[in-house]
N, C-alpha and C. Protein backbone atom coordinates (compact mmCIF):
# COMPACT_ATOMS: atom_id res chain seq x y z
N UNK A 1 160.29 82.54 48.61
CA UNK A 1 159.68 83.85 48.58
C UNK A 1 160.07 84.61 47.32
N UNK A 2 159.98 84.08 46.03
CA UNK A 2 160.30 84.85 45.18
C UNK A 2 159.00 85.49 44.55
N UNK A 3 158.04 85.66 45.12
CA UNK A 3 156.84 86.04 44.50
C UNK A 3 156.36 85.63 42.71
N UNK A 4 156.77 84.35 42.03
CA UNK A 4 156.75 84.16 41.07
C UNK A 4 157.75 84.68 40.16
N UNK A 5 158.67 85.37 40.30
CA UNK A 5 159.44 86.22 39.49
C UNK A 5 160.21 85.82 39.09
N UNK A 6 160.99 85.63 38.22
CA UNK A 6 161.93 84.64 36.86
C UNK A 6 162.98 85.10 37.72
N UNK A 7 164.36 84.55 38.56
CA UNK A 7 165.40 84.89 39.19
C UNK A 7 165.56 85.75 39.99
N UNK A 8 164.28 86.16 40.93
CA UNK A 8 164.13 86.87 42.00
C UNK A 8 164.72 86.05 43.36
N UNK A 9 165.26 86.11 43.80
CA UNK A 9 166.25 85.18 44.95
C UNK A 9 166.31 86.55 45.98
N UNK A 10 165.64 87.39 46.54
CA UNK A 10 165.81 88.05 47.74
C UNK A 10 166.91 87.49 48.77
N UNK A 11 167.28 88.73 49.34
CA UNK A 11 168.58 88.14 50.18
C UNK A 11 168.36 89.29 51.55
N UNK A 12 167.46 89.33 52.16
CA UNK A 12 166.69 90.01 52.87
C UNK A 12 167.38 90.81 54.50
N UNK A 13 168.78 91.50 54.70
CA UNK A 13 169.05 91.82 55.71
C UNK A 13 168.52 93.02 56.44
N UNK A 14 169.03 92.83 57.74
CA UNK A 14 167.95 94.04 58.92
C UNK A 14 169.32 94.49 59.30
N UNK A 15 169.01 95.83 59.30
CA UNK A 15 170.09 96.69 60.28
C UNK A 15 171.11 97.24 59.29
N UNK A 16 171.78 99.00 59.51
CA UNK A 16 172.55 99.30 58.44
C UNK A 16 173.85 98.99 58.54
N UNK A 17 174.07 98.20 59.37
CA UNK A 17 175.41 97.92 58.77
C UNK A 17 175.66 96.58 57.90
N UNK A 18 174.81 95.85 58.32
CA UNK A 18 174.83 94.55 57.12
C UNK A 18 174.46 94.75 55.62
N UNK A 19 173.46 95.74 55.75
CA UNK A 19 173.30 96.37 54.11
C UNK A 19 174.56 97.06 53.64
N UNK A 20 175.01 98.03 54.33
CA UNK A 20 176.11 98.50 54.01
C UNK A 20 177.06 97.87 53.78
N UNK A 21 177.55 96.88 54.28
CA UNK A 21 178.93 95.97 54.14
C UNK A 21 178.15 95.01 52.99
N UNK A 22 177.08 94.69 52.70
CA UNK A 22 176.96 93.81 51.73
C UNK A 22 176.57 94.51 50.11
N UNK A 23 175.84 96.22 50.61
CA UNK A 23 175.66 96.67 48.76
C UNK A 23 176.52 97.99 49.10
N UNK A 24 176.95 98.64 50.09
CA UNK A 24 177.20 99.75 49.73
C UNK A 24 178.29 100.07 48.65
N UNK A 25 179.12 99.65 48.67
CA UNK A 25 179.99 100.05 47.66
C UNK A 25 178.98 99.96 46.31
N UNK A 26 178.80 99.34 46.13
CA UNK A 26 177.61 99.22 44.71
C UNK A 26 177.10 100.26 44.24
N UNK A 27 175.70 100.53 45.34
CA UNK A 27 175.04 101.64 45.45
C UNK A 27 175.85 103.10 45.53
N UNK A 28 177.06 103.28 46.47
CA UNK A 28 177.57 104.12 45.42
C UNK A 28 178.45 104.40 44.41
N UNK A 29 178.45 103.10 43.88
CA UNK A 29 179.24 103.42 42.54
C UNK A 29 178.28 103.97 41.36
N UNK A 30 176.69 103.80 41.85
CA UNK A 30 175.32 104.43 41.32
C UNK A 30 175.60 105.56 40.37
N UNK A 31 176.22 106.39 41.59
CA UNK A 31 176.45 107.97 41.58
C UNK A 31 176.84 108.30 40.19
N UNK A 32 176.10 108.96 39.62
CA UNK A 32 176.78 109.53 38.10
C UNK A 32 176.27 109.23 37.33
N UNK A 33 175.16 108.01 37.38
CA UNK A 33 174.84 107.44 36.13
C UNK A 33 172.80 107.17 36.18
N UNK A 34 172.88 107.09 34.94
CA UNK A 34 171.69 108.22 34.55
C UNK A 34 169.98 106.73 34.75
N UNK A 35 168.81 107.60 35.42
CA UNK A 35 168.11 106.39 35.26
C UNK A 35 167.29 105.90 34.27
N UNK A 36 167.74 105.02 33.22
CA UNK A 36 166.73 104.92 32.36
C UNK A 36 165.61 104.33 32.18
N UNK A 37 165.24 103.48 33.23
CA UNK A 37 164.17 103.07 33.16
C UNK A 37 163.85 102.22 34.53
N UNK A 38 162.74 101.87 35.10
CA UNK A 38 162.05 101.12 36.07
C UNK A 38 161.28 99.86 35.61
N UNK A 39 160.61 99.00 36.46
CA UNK A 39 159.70 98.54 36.16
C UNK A 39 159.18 98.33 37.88
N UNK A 40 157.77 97.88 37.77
CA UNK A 40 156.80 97.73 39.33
C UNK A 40 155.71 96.46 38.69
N UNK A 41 155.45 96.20 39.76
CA UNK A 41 154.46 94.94 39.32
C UNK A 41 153.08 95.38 39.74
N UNK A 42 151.99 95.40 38.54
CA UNK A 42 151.02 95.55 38.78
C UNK A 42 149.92 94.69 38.49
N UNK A 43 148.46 95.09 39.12
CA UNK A 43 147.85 93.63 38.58
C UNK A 43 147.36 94.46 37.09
N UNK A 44 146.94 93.29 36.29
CA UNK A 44 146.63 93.67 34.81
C UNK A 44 144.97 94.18 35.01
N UNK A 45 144.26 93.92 35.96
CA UNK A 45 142.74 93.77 36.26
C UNK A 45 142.18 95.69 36.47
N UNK A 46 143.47 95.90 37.45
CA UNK A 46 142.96 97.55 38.00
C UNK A 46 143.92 98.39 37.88
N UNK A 47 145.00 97.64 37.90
CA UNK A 47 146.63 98.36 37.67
C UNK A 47 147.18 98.71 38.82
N UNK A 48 146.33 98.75 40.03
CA UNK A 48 146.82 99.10 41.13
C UNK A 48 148.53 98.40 41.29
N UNK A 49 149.28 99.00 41.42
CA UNK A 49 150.49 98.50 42.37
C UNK A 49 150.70 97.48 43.42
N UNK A 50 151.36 96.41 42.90
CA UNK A 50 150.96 95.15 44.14
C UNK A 50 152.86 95.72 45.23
N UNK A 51 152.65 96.38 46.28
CA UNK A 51 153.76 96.59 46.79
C UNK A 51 154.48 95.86 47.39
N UNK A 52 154.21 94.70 47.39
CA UNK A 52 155.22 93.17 47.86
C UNK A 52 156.15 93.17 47.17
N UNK A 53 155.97 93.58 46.01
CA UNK A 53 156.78 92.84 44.81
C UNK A 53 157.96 93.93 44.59
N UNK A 54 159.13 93.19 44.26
CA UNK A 54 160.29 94.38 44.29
C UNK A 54 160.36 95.67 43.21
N UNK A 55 160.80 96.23 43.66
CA UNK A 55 160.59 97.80 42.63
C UNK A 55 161.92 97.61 41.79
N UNK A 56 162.23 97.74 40.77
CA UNK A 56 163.51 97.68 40.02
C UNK A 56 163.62 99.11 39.18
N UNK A 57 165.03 99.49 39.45
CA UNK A 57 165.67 100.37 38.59
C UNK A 57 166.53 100.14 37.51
N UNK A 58 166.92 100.62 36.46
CA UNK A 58 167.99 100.52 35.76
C UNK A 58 168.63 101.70 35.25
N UNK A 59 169.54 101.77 36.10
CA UNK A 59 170.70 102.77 36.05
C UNK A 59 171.71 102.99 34.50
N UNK A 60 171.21 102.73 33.36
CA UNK A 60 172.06 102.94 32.59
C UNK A 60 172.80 101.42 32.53
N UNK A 61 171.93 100.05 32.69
CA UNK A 61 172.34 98.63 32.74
C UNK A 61 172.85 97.85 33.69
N UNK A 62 172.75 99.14 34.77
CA UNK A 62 172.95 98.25 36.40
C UNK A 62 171.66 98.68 36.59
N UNK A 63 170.79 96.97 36.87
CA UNK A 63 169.69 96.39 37.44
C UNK A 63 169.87 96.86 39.13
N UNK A 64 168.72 97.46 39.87
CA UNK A 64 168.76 97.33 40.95
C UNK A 64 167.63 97.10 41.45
N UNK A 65 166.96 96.47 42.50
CA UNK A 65 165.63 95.48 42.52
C UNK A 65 165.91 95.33 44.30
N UNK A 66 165.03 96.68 44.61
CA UNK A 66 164.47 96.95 45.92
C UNK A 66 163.26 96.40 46.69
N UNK A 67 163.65 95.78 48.32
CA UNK A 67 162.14 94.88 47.97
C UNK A 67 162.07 94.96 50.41
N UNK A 68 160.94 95.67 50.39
CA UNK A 68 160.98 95.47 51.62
C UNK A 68 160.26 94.33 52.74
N UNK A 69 160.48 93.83 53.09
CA UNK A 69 159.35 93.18 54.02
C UNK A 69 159.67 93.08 55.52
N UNK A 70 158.40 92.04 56.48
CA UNK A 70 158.54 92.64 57.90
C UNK A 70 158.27 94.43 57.75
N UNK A 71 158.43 94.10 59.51
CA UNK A 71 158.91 95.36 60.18
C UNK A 71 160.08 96.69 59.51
N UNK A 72 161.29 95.61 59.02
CA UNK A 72 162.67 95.93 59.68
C UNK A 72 163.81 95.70 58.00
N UNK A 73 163.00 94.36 57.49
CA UNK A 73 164.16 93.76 56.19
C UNK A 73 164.32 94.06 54.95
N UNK A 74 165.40 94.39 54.33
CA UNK A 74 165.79 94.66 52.99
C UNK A 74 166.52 93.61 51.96
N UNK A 75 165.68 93.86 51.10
CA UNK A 75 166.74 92.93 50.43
C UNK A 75 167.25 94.00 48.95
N UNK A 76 168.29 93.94 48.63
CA UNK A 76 168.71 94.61 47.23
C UNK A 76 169.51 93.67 46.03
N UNK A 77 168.77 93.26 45.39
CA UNK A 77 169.65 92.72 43.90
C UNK A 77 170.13 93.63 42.79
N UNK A 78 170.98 92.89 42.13
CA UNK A 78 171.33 93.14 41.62
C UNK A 78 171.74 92.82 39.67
N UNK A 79 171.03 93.07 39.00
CA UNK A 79 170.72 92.70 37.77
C UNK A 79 170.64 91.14 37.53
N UNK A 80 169.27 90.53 38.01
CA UNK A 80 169.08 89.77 38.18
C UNK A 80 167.49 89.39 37.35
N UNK A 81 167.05 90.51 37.66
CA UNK A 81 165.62 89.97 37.27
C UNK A 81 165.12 90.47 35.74
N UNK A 82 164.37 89.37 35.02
CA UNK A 82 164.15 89.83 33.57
C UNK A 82 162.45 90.08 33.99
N UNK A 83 162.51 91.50 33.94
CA UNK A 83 161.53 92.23 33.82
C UNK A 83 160.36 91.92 32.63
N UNK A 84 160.65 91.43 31.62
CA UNK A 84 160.04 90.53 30.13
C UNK A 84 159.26 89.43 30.71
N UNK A 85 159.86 89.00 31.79
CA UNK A 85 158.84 87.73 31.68
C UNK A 85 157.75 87.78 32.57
N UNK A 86 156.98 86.58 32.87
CA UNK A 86 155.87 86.68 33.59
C UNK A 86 155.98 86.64 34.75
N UNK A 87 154.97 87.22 35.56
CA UNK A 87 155.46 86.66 36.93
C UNK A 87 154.44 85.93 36.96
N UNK A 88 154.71 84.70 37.47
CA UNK A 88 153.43 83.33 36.96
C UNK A 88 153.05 82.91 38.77
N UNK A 89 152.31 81.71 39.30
CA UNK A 89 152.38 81.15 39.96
C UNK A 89 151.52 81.75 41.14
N UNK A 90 150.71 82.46 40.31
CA UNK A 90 149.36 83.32 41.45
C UNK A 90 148.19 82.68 41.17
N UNK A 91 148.12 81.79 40.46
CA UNK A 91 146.66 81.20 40.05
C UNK A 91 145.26 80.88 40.95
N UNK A 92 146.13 81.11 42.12
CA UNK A 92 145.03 80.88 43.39
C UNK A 92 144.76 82.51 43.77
N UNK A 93 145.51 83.50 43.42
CA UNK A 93 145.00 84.90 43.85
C UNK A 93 143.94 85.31 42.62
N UNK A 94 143.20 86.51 42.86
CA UNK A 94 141.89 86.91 42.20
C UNK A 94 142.41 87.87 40.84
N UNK A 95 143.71 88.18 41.25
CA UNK A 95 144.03 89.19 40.25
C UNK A 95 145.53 88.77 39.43
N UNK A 96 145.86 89.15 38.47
CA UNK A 96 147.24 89.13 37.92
C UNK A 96 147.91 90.24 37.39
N UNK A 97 148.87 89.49 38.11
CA UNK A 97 150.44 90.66 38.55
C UNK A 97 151.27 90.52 37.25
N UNK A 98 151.54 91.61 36.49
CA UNK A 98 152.26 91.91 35.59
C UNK A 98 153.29 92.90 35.51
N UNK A 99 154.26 92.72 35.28
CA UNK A 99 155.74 94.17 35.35
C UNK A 99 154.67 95.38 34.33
N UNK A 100 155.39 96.03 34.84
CA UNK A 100 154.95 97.43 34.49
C UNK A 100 155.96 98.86 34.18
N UNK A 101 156.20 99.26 33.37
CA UNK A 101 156.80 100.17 33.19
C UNK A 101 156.53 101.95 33.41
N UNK A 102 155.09 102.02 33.88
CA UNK A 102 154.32 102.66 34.02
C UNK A 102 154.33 102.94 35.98
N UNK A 103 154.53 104.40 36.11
CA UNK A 103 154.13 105.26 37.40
C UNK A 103 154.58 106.49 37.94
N UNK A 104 153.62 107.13 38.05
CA UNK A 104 153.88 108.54 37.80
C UNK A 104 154.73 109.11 38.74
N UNK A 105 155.06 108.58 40.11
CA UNK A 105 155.94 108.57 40.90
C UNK A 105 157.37 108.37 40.39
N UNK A 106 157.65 107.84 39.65
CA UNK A 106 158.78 107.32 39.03
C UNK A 106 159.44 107.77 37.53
N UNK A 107 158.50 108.14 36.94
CA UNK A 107 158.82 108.57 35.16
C UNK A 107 159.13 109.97 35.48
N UNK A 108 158.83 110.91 36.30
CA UNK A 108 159.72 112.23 36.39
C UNK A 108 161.70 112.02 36.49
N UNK A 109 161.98 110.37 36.89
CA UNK A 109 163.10 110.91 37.03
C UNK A 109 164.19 110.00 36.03
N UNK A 110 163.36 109.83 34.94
CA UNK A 110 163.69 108.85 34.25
C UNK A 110 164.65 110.10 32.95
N UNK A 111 166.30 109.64 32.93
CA UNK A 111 166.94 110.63 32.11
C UNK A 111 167.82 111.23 32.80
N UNK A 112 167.52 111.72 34.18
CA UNK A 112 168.48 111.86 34.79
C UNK A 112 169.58 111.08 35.81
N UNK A 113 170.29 112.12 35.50
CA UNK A 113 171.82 111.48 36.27
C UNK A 113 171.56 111.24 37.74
N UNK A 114 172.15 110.63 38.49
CA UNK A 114 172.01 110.50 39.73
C UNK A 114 173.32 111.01 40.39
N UNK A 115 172.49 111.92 41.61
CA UNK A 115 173.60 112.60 42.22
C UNK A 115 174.40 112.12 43.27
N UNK A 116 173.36 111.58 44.12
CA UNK A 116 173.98 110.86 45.30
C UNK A 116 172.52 109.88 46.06
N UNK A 117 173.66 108.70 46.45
CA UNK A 117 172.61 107.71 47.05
C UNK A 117 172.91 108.11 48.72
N UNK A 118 171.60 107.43 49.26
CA UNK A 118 171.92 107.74 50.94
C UNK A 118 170.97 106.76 51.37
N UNK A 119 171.41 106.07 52.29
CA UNK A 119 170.82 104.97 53.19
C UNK A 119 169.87 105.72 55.10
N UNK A 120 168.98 105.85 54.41
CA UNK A 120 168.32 106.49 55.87
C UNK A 120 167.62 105.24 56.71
N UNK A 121 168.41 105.50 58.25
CA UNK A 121 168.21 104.64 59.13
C UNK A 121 166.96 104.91 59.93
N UNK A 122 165.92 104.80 60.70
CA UNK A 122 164.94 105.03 61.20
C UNK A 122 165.63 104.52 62.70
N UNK A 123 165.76 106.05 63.51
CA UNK A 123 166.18 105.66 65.09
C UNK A 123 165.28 106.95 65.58
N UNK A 124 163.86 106.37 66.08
CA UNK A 124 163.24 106.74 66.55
C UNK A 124 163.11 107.02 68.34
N UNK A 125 163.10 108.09 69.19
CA UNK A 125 163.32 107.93 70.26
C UNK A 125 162.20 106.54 71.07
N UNK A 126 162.53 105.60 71.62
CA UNK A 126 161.89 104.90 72.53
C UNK A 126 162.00 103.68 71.56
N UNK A 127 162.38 104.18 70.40
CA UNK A 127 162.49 102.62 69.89
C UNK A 127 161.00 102.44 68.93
N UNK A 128 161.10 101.07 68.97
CA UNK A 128 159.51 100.91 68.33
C UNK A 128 159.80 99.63 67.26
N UNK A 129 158.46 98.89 66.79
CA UNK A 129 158.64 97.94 65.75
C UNK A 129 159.83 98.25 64.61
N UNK A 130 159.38 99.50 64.11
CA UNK A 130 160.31 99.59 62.93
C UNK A 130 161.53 100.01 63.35
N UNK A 131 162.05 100.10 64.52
CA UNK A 131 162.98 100.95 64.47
C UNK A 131 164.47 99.99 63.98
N UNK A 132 165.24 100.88 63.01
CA UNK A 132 166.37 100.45 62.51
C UNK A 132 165.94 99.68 60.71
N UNK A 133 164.81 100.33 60.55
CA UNK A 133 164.27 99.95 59.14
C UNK A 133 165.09 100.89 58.60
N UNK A 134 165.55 100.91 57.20
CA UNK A 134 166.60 101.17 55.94
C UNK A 134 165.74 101.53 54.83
N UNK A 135 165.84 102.90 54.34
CA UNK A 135 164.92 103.67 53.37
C UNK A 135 166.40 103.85 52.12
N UNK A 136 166.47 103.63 51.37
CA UNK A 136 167.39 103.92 50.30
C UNK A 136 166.58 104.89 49.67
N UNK A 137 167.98 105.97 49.20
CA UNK A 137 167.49 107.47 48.99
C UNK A 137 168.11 107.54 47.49
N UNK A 138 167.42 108.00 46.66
CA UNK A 138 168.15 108.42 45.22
C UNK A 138 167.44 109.38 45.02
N UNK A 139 169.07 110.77 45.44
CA UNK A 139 168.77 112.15 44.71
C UNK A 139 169.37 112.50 43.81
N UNK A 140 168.33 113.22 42.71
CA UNK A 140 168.48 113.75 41.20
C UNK A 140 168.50 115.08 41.72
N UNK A 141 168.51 115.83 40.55
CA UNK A 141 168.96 117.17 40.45
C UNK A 141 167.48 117.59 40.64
N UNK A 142 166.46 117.33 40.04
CA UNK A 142 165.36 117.57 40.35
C UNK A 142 163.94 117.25 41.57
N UNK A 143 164.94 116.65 42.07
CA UNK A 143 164.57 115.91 43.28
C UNK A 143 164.95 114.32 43.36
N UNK A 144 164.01 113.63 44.39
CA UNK A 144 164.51 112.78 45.46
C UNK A 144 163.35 111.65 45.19
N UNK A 145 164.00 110.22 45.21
CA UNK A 145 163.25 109.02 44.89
C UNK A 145 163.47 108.53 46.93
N UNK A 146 162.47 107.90 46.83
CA UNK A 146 162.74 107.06 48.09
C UNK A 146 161.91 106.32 48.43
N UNK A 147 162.54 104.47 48.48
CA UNK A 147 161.84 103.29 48.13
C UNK A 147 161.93 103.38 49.88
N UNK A 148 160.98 103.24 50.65
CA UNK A 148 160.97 103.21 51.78
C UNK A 148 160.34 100.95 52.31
N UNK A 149 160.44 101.11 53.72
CA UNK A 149 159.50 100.47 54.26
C UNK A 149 158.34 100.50 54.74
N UNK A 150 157.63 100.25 53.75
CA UNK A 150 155.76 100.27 54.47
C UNK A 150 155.24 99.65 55.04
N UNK A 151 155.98 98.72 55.81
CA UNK A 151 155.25 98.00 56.95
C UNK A 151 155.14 96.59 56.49
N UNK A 152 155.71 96.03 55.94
CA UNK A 152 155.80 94.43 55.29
C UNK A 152 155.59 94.87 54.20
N UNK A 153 155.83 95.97 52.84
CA UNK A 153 155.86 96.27 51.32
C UNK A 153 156.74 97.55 50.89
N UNK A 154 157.04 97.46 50.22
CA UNK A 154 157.50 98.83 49.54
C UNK A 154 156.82 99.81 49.59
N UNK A 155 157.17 101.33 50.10
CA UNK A 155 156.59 102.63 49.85
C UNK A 155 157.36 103.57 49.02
N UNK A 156 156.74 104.32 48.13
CA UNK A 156 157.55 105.22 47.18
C UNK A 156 157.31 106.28 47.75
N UNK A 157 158.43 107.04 47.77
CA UNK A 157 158.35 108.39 48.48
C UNK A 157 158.92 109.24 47.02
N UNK A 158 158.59 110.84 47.10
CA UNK A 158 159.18 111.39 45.69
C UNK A 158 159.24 112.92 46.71
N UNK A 159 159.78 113.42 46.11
CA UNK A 159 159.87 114.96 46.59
C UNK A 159 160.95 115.72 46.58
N UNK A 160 161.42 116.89 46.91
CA UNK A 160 162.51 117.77 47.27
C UNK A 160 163.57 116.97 48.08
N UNK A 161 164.65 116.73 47.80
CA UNK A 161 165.91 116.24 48.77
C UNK A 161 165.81 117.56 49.81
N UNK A 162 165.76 117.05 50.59
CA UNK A 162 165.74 117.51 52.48
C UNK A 162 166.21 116.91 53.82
N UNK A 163 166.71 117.25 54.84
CA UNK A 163 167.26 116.60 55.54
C UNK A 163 166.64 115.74 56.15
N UNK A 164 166.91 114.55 56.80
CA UNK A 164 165.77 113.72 57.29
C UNK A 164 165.50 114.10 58.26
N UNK A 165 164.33 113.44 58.46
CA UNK A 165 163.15 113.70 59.51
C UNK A 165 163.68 113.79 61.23
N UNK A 166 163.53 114.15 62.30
CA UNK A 166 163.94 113.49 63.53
C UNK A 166 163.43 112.30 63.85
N UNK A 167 164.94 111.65 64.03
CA UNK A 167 165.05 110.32 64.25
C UNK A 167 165.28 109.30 63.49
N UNK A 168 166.00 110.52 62.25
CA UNK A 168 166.46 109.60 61.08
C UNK A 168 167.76 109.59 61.09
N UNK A 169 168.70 108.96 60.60
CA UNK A 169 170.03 108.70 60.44
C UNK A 169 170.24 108.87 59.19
N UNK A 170 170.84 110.05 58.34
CA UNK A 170 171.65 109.41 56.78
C UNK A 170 172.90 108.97 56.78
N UNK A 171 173.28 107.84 56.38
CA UNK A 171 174.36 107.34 56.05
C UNK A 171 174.88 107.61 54.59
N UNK A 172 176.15 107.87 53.92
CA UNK A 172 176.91 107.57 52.64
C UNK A 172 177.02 106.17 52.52
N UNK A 173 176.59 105.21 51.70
CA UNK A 173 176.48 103.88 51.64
C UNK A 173 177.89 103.36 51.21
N UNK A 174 178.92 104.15 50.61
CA UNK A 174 180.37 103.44 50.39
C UNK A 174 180.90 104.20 51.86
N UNK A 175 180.40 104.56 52.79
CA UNK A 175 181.55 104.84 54.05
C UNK A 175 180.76 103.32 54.89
């Protein structure tokens, strides 16, 4: 399942405490340091956003490469993927997927420092498919990034840092 991507190796866990015991310390050692750049995979044909494909940050040279699928699973790498190369091996799909440095969701927060990361848990009353899906939160001074789960792809969320929703959980990812 690497979607063609030059050293994409997903490592895909469900539930916050396995994310937590496996990136949190990482994620917040984040804290402080500034984002300079992204990349997203788009097709070259319409540009649309192919949201399978992992979203990557770079924090000032820590690679981070967010990628949801299922219901429920996360996977997070870690400076792993060379964004330069192709992502090859679609020749049977209609369109081609190319990194992208480009989205308007994302270039507002490019420069700034990062204030604090937060791992939001989804505990919805009665339960439900998604429940216990893992939204990683990166708030700037100017607001709030958030690579969510869209239902088997990545969703970008952007806006005002605010408390979560009912039936959300925030966690500190180094506690």
């Amino acid at each position: 399942m690497d979607m063609g991507i030059s050293s994409f190796k997903p490592s895909f866990l469900t539930g916050i405490g396995a994310i937590q015991r496996a990136h949190g310390s990482r994620l917040a050692a984040l804290t402080g340091r500034q984002l300079t750049g992204f990349a997203v995979v788009r097709f070259a044909e319409d540009g649309e956003w192919f949201a399978d494909c992992p979203v990557v940050l770079d924090f000032n040279g820590v690679q981070v490469a967010v990628c949801h699928t299922k219901f429920d699973e996360l996977s997070i790498g870690w400076d792993t993927i060379d964004t330069r190369a192709a992502v090859a091996g679609w020749e049977w799909f209609e369109f081609t997927p190319q990194w992208s440095s480009s989205d308007e969701r994302l270039e507002p927060f490019i420069g700034q420092d990062l204030c604090e990361v937060a791992l939001l848990e989804w505990r919805p009353p009665g339960r439900g498919p998604a429940a216990g899906t893992v939204t990683l939160e990166f708030a700037f001074a100017e607001g709030c990034l958030r690579i969510a789960n869209g239902l088997d792809e990545n969703r970008i969320e952007t806006g005002a840092t605010q408390p979560p929703q009912p039936g959300c959980i925030r966690h500190r990812p180094g506690c």
